[in-house]
C-alpha atoms as a PDB file:
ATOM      1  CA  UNK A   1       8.597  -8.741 -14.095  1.00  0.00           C
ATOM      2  CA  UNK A   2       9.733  -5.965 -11.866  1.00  0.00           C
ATOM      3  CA  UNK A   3       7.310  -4.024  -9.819  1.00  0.00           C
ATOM      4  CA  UNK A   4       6.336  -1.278 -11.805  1.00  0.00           C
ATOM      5  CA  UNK A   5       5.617  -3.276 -15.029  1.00  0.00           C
ATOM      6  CA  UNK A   6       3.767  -5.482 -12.342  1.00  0.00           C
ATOM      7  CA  UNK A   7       1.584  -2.604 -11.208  1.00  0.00           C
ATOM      8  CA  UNK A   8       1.168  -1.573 -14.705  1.00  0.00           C
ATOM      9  CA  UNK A   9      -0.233  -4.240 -16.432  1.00  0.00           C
ATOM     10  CA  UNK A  10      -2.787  -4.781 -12.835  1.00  0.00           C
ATOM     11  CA  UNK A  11      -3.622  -1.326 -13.463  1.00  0.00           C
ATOM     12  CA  UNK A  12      -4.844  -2.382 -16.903  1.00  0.00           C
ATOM     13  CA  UNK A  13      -6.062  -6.175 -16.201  1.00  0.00           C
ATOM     14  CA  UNK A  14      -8.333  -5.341 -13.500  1.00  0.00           C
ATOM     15  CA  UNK A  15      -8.988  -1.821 -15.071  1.00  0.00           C
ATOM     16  CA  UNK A  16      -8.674  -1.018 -11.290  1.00  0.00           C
ATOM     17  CA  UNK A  17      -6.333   1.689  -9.128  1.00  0.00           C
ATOM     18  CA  UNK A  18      -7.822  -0.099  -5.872  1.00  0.00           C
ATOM     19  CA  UNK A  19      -5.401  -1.640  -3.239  1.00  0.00           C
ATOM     20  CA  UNK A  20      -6.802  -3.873  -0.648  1.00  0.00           C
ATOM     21  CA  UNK A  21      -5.209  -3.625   2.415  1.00  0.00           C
ATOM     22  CA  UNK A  22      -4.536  -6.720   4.935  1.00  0.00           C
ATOM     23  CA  UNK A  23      -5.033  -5.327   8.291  1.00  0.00           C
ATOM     24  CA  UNK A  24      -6.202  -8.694  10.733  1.00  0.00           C
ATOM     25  CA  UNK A  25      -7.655  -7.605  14.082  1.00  0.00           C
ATOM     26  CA  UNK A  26      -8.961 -11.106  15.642  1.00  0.00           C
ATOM     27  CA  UNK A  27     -11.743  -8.881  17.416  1.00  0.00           C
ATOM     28  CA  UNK A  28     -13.672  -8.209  14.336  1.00  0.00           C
ATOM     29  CA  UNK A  29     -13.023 -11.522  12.534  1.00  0.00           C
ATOM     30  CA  UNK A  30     -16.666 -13.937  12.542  1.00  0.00           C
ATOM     31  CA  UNK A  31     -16.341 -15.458  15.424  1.00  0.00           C
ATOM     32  CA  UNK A  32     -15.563 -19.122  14.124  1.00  0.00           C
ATOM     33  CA  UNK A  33     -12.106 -17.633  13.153  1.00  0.00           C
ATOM     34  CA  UNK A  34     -11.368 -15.540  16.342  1.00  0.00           C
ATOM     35  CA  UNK A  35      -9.918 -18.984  17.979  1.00  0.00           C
ATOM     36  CA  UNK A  36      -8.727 -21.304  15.036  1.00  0.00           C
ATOM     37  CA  UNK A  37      -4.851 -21.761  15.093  1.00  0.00           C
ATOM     38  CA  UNK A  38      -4.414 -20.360  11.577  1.00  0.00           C
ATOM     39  CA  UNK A  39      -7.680 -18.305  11.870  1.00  0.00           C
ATOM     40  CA  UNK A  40      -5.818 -15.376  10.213  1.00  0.00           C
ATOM     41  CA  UNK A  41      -4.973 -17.649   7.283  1.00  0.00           C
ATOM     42  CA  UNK A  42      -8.067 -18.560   6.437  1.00  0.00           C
ATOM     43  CA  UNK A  43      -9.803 -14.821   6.602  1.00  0.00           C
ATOM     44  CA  UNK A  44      -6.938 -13.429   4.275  1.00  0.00           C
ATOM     45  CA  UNK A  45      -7.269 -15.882   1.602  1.00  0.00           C
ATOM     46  CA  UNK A  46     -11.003 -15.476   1.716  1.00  0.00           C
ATOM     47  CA  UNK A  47     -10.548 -11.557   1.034  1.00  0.00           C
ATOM     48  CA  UNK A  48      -7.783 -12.373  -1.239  1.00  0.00           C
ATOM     49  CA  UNK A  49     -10.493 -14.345  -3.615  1.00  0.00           C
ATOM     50  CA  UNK A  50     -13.118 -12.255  -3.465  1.00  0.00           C
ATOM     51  CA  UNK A  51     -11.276  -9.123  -4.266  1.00  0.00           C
ATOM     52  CA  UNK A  52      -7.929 -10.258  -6.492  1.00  0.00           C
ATOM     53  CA  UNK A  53     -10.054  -9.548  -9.553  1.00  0.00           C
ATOM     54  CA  UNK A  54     -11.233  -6.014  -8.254  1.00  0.00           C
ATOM     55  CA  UNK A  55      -7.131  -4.841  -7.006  1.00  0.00           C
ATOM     56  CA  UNK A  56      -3.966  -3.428  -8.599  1.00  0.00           C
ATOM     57  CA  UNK A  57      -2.720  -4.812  -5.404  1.00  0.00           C
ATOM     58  CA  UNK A  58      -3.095  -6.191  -1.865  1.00  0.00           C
ATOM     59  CA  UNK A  59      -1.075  -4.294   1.143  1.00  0.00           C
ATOM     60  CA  UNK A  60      -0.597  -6.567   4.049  1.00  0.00           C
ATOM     61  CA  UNK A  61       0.382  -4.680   7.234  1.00  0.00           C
ATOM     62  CA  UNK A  62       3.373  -6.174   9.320  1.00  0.00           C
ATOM     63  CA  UNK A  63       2.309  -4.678  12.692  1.00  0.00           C
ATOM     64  CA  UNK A  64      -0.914  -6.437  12.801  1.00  0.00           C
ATOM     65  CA  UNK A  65       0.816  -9.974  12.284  1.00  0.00           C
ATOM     66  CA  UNK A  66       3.596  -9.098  14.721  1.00  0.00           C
ATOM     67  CA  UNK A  67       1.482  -8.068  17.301  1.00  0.00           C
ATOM     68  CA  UNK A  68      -0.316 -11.589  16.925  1.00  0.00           C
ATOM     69  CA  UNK A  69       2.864 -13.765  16.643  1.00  0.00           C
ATOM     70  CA  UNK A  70       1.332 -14.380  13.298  1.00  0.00           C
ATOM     71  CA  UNK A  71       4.139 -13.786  10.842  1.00  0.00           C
ATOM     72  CA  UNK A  72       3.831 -17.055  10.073  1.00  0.00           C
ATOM     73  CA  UNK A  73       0.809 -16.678   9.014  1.00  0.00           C
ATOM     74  CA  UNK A  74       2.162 -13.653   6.895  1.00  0.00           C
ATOM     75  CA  UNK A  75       4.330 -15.604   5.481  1.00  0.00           C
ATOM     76  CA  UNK A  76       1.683 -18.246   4.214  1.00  0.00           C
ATOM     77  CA  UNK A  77      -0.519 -15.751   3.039  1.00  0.00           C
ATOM     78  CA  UNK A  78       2.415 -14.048   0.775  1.00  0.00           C
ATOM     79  CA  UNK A  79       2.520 -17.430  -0.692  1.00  0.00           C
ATOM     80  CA  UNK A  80      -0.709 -18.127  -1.193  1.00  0.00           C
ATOM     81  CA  UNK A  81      -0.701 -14.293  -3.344  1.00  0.00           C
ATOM     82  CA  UNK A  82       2.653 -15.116  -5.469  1.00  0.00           C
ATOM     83  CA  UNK A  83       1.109 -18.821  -6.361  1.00  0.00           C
ATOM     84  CA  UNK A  84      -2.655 -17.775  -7.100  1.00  0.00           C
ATOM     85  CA  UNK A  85      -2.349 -14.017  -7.992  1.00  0.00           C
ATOM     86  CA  UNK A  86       0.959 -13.240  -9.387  1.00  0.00           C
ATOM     87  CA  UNK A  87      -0.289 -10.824 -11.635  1.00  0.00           C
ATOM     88  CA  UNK A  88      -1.323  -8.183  -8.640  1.00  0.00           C
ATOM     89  CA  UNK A  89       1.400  -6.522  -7.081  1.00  0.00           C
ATOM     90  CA  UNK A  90       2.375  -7.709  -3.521  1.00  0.00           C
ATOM     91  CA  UNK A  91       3.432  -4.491  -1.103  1.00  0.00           C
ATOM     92  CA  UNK A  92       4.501  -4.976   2.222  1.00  0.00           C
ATOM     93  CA  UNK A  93       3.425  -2.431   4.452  1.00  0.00           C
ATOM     94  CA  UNK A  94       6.276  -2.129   6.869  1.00  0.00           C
ATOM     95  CA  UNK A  95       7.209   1.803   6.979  1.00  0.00           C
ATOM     96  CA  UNK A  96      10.622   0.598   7.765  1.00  0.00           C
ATOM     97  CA  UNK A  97      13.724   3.139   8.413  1.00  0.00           C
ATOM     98  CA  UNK A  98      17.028   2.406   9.317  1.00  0.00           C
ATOM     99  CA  UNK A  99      20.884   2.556   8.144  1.00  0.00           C
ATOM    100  CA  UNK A 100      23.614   0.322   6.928  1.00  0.00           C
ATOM    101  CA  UNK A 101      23.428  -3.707   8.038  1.00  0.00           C
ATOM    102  CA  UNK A 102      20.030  -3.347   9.725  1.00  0.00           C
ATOM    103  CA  UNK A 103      18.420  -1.362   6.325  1.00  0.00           C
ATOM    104  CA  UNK A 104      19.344  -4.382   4.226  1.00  0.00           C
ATOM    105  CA  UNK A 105      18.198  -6.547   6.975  1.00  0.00           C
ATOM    106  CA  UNK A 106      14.619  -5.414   6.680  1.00  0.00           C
ATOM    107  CA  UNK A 107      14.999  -5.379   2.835  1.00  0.00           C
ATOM    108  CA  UNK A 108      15.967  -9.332   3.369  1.00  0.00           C
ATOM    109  CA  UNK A 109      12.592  -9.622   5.130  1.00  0.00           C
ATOM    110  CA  UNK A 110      10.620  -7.856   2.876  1.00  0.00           C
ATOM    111  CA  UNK A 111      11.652  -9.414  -0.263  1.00  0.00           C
ATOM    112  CA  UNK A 112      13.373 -12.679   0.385  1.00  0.00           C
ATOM    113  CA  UNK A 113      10.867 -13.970   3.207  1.00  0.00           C
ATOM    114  CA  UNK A 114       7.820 -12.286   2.115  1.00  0.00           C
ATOM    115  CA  UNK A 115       8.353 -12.229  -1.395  1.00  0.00           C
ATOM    116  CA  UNK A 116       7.058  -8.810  -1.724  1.00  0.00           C
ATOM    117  CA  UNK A 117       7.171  -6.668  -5.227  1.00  0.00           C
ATOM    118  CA  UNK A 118       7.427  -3.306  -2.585  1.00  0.00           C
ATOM    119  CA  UNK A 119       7.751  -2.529   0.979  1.00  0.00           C
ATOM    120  CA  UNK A 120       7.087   1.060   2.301  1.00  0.00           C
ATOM    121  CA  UNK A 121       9.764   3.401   3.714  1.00  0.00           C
ATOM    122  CA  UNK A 122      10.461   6.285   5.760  1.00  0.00           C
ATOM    123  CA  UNK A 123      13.120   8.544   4.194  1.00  0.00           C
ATOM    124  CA  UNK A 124      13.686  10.323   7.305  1.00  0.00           C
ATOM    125  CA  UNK A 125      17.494   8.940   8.201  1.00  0.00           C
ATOM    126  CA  UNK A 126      18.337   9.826   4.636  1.00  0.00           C
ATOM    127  CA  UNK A 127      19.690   8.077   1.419  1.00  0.00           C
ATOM    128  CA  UNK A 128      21.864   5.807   3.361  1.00  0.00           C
ATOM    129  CA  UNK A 129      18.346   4.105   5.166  1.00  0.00           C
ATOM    130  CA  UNK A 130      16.975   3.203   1.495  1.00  0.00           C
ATOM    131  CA  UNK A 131      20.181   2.718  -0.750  1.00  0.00           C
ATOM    132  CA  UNK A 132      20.186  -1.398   0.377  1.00  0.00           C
ATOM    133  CA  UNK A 133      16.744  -1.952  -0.629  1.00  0.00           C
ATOM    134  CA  UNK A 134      17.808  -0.694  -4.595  1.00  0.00           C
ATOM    135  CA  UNK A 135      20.067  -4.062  -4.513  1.00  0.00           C
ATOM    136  CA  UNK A 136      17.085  -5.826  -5.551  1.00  0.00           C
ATOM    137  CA  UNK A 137      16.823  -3.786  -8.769  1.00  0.00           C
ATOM    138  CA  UNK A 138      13.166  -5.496  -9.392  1.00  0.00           C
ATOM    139  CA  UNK A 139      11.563  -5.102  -6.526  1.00  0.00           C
ATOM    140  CA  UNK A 140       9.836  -1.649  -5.430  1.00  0.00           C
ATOM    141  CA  UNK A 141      10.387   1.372  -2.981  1.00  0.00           C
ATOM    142  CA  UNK A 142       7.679   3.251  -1.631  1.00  0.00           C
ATOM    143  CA  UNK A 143       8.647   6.325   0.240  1.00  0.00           C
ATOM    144  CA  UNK A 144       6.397   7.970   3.031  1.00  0.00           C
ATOM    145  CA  UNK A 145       5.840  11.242   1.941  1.00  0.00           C
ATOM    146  CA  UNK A 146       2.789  13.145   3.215  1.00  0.00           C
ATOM    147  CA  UNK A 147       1.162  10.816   5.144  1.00  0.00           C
ATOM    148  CA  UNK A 148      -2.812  10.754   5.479  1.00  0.00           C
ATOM    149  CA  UNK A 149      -2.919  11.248   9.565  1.00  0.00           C
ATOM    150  CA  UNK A 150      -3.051  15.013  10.574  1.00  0.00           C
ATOM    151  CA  UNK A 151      -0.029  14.662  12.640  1.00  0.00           C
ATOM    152  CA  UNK A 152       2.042  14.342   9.380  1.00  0.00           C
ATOM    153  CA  UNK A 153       1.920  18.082   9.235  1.00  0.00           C
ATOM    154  CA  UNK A 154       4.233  18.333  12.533  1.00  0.00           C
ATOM    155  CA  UNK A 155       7.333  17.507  10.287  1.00  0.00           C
ATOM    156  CA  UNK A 156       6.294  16.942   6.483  1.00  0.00           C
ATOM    157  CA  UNK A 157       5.065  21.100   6.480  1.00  0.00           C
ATOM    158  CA  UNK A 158       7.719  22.162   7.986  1.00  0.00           C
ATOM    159  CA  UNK A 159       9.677  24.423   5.841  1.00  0.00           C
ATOM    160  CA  UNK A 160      13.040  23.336   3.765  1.00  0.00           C
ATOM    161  CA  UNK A 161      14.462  26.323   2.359  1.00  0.00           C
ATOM    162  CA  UNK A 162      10.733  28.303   0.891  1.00  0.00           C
ATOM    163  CA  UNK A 163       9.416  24.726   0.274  1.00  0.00           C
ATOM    164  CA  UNK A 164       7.441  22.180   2.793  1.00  0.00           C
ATOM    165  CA  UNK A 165       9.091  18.875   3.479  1.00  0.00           C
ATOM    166  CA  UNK A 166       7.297  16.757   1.951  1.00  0.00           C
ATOM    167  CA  UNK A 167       7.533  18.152  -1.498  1.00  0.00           C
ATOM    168  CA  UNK A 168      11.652  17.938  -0.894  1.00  0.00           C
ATOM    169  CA  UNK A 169      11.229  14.334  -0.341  1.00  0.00           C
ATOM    170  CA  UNK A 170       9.286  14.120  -3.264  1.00  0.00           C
ATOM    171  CA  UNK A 171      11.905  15.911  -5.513  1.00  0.00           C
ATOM    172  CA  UNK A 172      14.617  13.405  -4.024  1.00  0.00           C
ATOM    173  CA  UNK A 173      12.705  10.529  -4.366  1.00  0.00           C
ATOM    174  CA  UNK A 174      11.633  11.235  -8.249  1.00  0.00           C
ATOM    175  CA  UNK A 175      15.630  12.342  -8.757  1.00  0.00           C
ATOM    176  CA  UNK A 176      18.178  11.049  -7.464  1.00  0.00           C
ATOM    177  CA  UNK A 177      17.245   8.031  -5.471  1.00  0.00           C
ATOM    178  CA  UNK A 178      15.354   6.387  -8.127  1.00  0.00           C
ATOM    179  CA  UNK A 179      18.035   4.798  -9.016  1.00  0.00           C
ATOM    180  CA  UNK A 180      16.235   1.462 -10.660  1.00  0.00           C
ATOM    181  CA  UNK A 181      13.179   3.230 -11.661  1.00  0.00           C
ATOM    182  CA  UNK A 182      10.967   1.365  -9.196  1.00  0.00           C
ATOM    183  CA  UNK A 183      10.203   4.032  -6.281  1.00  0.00           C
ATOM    184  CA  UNK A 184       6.741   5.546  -5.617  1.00  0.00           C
ATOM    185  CA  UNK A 185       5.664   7.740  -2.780  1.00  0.00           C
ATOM    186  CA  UNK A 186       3.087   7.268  -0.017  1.00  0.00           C
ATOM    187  CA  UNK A 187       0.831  10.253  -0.354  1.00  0.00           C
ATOM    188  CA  UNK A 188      -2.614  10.328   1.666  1.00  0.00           C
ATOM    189  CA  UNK A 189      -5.933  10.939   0.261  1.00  0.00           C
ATOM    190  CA  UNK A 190      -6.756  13.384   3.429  1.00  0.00           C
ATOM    191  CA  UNK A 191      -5.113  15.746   1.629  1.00  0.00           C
ATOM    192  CA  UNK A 192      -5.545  16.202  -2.376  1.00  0.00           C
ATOM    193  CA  UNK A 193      -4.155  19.916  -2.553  1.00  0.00           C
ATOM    194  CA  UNK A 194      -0.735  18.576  -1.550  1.00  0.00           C
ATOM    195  CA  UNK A 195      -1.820  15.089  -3.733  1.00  0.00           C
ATOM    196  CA  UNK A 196      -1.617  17.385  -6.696  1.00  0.00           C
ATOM    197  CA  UNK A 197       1.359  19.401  -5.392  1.00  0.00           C
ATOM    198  CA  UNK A 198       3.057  15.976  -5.424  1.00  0.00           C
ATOM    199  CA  UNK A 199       1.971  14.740  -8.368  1.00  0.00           C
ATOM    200  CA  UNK A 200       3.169  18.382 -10.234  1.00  0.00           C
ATOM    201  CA  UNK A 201       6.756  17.354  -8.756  1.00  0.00           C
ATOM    202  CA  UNK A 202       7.008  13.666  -9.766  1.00  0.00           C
ATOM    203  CA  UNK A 203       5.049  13.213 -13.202  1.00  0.00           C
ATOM    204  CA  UNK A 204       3.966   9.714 -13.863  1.00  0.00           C
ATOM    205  CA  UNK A 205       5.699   8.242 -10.667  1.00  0.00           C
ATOM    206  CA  UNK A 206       2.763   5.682  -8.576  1.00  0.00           C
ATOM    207  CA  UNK A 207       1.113   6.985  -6.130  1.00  0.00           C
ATOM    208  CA  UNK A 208       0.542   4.904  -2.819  1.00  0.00           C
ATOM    209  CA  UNK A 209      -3.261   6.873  -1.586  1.00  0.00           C
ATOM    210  CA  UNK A 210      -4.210   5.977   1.629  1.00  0.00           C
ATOM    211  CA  UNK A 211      -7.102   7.863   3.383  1.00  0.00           C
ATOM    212  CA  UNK A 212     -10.303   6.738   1.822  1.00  0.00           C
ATOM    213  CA  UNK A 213     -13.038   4.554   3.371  1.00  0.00           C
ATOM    214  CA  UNK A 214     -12.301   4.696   6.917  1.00  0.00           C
ATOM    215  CA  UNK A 215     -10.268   7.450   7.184  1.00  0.00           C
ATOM    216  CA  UNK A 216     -13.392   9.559   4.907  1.00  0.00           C
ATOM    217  CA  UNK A 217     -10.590  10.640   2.490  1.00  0.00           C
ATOM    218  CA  UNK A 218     -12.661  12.177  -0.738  1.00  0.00           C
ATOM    219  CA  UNK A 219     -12.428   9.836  -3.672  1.00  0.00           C
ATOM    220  CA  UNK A 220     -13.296  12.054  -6.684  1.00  0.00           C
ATOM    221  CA  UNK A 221     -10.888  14.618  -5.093  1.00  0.00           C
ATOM    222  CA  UNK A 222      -8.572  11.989  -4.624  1.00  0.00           C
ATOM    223  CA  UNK A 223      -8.481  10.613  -8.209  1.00  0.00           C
ATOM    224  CA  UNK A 224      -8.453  14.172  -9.777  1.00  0.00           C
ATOM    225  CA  UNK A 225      -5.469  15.320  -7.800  1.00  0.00           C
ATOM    226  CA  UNK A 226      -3.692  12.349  -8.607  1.00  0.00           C
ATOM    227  CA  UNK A 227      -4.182  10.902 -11.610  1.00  0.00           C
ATOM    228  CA  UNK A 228      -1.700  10.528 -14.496  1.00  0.00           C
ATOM    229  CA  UNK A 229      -2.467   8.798 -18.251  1.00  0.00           C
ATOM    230  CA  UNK A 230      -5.547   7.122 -16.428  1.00  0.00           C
ATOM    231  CA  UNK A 231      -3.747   5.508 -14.192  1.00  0.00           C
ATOM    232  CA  UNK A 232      -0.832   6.170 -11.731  1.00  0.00           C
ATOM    233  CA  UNK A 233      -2.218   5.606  -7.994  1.00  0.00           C
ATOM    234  CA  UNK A 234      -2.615   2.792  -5.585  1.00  0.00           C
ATOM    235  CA  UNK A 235      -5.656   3.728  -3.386  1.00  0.00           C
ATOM    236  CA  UNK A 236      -5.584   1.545  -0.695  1.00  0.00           C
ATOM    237  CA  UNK A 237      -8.777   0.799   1.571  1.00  0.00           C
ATOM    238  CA  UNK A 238      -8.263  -1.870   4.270  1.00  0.00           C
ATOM    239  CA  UNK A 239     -10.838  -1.814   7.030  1.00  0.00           C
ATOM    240  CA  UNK A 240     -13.646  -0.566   5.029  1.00  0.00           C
ATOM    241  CA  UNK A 241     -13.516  -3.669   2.803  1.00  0.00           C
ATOM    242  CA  UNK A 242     -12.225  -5.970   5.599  1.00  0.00           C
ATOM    243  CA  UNK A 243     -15.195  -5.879   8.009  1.00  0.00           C
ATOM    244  CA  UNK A 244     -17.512  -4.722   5.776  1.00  0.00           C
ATOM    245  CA  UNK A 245     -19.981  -6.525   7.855  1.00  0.00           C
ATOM    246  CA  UNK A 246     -20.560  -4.531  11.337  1.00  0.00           C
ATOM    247  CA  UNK A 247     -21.099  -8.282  12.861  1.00  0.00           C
ATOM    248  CA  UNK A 248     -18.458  -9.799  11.124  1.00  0.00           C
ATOM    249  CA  UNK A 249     -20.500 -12.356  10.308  1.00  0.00           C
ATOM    250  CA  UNK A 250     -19.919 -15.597   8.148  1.00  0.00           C
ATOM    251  CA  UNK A 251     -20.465 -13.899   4.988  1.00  0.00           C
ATOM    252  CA  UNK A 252     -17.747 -11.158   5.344  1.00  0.00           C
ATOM    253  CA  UNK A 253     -16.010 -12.160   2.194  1.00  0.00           C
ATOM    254  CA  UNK A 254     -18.866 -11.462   0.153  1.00  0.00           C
ATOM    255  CA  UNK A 255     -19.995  -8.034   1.969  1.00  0.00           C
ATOM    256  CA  UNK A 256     -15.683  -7.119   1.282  1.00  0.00           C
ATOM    257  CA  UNK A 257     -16.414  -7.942  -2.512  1.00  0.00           C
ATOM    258  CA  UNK A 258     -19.401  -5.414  -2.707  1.00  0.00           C
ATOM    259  CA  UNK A 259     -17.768  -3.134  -1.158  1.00  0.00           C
ATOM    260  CA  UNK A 260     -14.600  -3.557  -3.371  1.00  0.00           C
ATOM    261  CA  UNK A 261     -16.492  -3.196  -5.995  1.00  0.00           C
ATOM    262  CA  UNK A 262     -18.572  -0.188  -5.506  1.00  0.00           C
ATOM    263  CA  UNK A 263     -14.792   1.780  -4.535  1.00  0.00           C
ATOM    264  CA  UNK A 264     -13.618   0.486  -7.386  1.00  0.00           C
ATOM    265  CA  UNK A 265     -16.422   1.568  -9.340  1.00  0.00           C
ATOM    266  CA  UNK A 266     -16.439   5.031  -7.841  1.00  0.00           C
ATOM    267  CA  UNK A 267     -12.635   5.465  -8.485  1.00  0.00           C
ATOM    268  CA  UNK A 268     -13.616   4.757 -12.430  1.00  0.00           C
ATOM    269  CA  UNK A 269     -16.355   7.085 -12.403  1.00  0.00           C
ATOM    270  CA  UNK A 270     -13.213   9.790 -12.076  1.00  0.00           C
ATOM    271  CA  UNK A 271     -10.484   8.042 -13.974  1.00  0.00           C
END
């Protein structure tokens, strides 16, 4: 099943548009995990279970396993999501950009050794920087577009000929470099005037949405900007779920289910 059809039917199955992101930072695990070897591991899986029937998808992000030495770890826990829950779609949040040999090298780690449906992208060294990922015709590309932080604006605004940035790279990405049908665009929640701008430009393309929870993006304006034939976004909320517990205590998995839960719920409320 490619990704699209993967994100689909999650869309439907979980009647959910929430994606869980996987963002480890040992300082705010419970502290019986801050020092076990695969520590990391074990607190993914547990947020894995207690959310996998609340998510369209779970977003693991690259930097905060590199920066631990933990891609290892990574690695297990992309198992542990294709074996258990290979109905919700699998997006590796990597933001790579590059060209030729070294683009299809990161398209090697993002598929073959994590095993991901999608990995994020920045289109900013142009078609040549995404064309090797489209070899795996299946699997999904998820172009940065306009970005949730404010500093976006120092490039994405700028303007292309009467029309921002971003919404050029949105008319690419829906055109001519969606070449298997499987691209979506990383649009942030931060802003739902240009969510809807976007959304005008690219019909039922996905949606990648971060900016809620801890970031204080606005859901209902969020999910009214963006949605298309009920569905159509990815809202992603990582640390707001993760350490839903300010102590990080031992029950953190089920604090991240109720709060799953109640974003998932208020996303519905709009759909």
């Amino acid at each position: 099943m490619n990704f699209i059809n993967k994100l689909s039917a999650a869309w439907t199955t979980n009647d959910s548009l929430l994606c869980v992101g996987l963002d480890p930072d040992l300082a705010r695990f419970p502290s019986h995990l801050q020092h076990q070897p695969d520590g990391i591991v074990t607190f993914c899986k547990a947020i894995i279970d207690a959310t996998a029937e609340l998510a369209c998808a779970f977003k693991p992000q690259i930097a905060y396993f590199a920066a631990l030495g933990a891609e290892t770890q990574l690695e297990k826990i992309c198992d542990y999501l294709r074996q258990h829950y290979p109905h919700i779609a699998l997006i590796l949040d990597a933001k790579r950009g590059d060209i030729g040999a070294t683009a299809q090298q990161y398209a090697r780690e993002a598929y073959d050794r994590y095993g991901a449906d999608a990995v994020t992208l920045s289109p900013y060294m142009g078609f040549d920087s995404v064309e090797p990922y489209f070899e795996w015709s299946d699997r999904g590309q998820i172009i940065l577009c306009r970005t949730s932080n404010a500093g976006g604006s120092d490039l994405q605004a700028l303007d292309v000929g009467g029309t921002p940035l971003y919404q050029h790279v949105a008319a690419l990405v829906a055109g001519k470099w969606n070449r298997n049908g499987q691209c979506a665009l990383v649009v942030g929640a931060t802003f739902p005037a240009e969510l809807a701008q976007v959304r005008a430009i690219v019909g039922d393309m996905p949606l990648l949405v971060p900016g809620i929870g801890a970031q204080g993006g606005d859901v209902a304006a969020t999910v009214r900007a963006g949605i298309t034939g009920g569905a159509g976004m990815m809202i992603s909320s990582s640390r707001a779920i993760l350490y839903a517990t300010p102590a990080a205590g031992e029950d953190f998995a089920a604090a991240a289910r109720r709060v799953a839960f109640e974003t998932r719920a208020e996303i519905n409320l709009y759909r």
